[in-house]
Protein backbone atom coordinates (compact mmCIF):
# COMPACT_ATOMS: atom_id res chain seq x y z
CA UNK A 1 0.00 0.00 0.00
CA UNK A 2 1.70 3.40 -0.60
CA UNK A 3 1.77 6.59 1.43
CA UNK A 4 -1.21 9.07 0.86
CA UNK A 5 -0.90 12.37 1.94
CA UNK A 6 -3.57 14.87 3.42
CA UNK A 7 -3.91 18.33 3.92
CA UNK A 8 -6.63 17.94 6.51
CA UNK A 9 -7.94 15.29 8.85
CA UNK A 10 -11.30 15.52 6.90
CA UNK A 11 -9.76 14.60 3.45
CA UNK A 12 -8.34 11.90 5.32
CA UNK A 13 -11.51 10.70 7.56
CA UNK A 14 -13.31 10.82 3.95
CA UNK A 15 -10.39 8.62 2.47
CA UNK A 16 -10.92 5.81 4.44
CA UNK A 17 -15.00 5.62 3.88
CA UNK A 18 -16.20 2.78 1.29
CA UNK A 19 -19.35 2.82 -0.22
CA UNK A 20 -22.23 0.40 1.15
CA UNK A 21 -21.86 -2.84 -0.66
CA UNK A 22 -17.98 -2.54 -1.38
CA UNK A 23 -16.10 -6.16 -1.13
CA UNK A 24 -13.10 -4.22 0.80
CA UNK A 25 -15.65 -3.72 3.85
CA UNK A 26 -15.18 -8.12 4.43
CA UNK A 27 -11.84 -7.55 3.92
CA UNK A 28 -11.13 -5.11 6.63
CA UNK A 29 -13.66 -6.65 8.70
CA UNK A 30 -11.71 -9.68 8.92
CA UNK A 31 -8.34 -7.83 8.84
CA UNK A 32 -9.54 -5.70 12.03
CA UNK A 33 -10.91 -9.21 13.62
CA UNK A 34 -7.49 -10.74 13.21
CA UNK A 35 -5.81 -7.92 14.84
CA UNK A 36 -7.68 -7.78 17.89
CA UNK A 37 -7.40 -11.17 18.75
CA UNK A 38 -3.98 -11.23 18.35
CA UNK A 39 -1.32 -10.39 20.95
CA UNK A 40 1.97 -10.28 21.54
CA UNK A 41 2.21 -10.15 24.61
CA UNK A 42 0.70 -12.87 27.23
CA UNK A 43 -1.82 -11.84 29.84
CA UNK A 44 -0.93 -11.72 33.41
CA UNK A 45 2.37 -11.45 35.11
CA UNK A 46 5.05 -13.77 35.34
CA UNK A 47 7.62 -14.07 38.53
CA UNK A 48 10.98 -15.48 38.35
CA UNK A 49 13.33 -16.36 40.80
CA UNK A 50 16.06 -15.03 38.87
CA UNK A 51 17.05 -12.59 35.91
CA UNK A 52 18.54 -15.73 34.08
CA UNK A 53 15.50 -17.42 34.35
CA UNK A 54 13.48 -14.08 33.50
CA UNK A 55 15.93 -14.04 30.10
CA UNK A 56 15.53 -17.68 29.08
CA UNK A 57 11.54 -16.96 28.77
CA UNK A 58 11.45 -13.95 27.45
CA UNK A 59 14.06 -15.76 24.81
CA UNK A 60 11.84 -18.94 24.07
CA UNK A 61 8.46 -17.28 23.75
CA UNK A 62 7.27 -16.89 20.52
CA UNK A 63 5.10 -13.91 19.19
């Protein structure tokens, strides 16, 4: 996708509206559903006993 620029945050509030019935409205559905369940980081909080062991999860996780 390349870089649009705006001179207002109108123009670019308008950019971003599609027209009812537009097949790009599933796709950005699904794109914003994939995103929010998504995350990086896991909930809660972890305790370690050491920095060493702190570093050697932080190292294997994934994501």
């Amino acid at each position: 996708m390349g870089v649009r620029k705006f001179r207002t945050f109108e123009e670019a509030r308008r950019d971003l509206w599609l027209p009812d019935g537009d097949p790009a409205i599933l796709v950005r559905m699904k794109r914003l559903a994939e995103l929010a369940t998504k995350r990086s980081v896991p909930r809660g909080i972890r305790r370690f006993r050491t920095i060493e062991e702190a570093k050697a999860w932080k190292a294997g996780r994934t994501g």
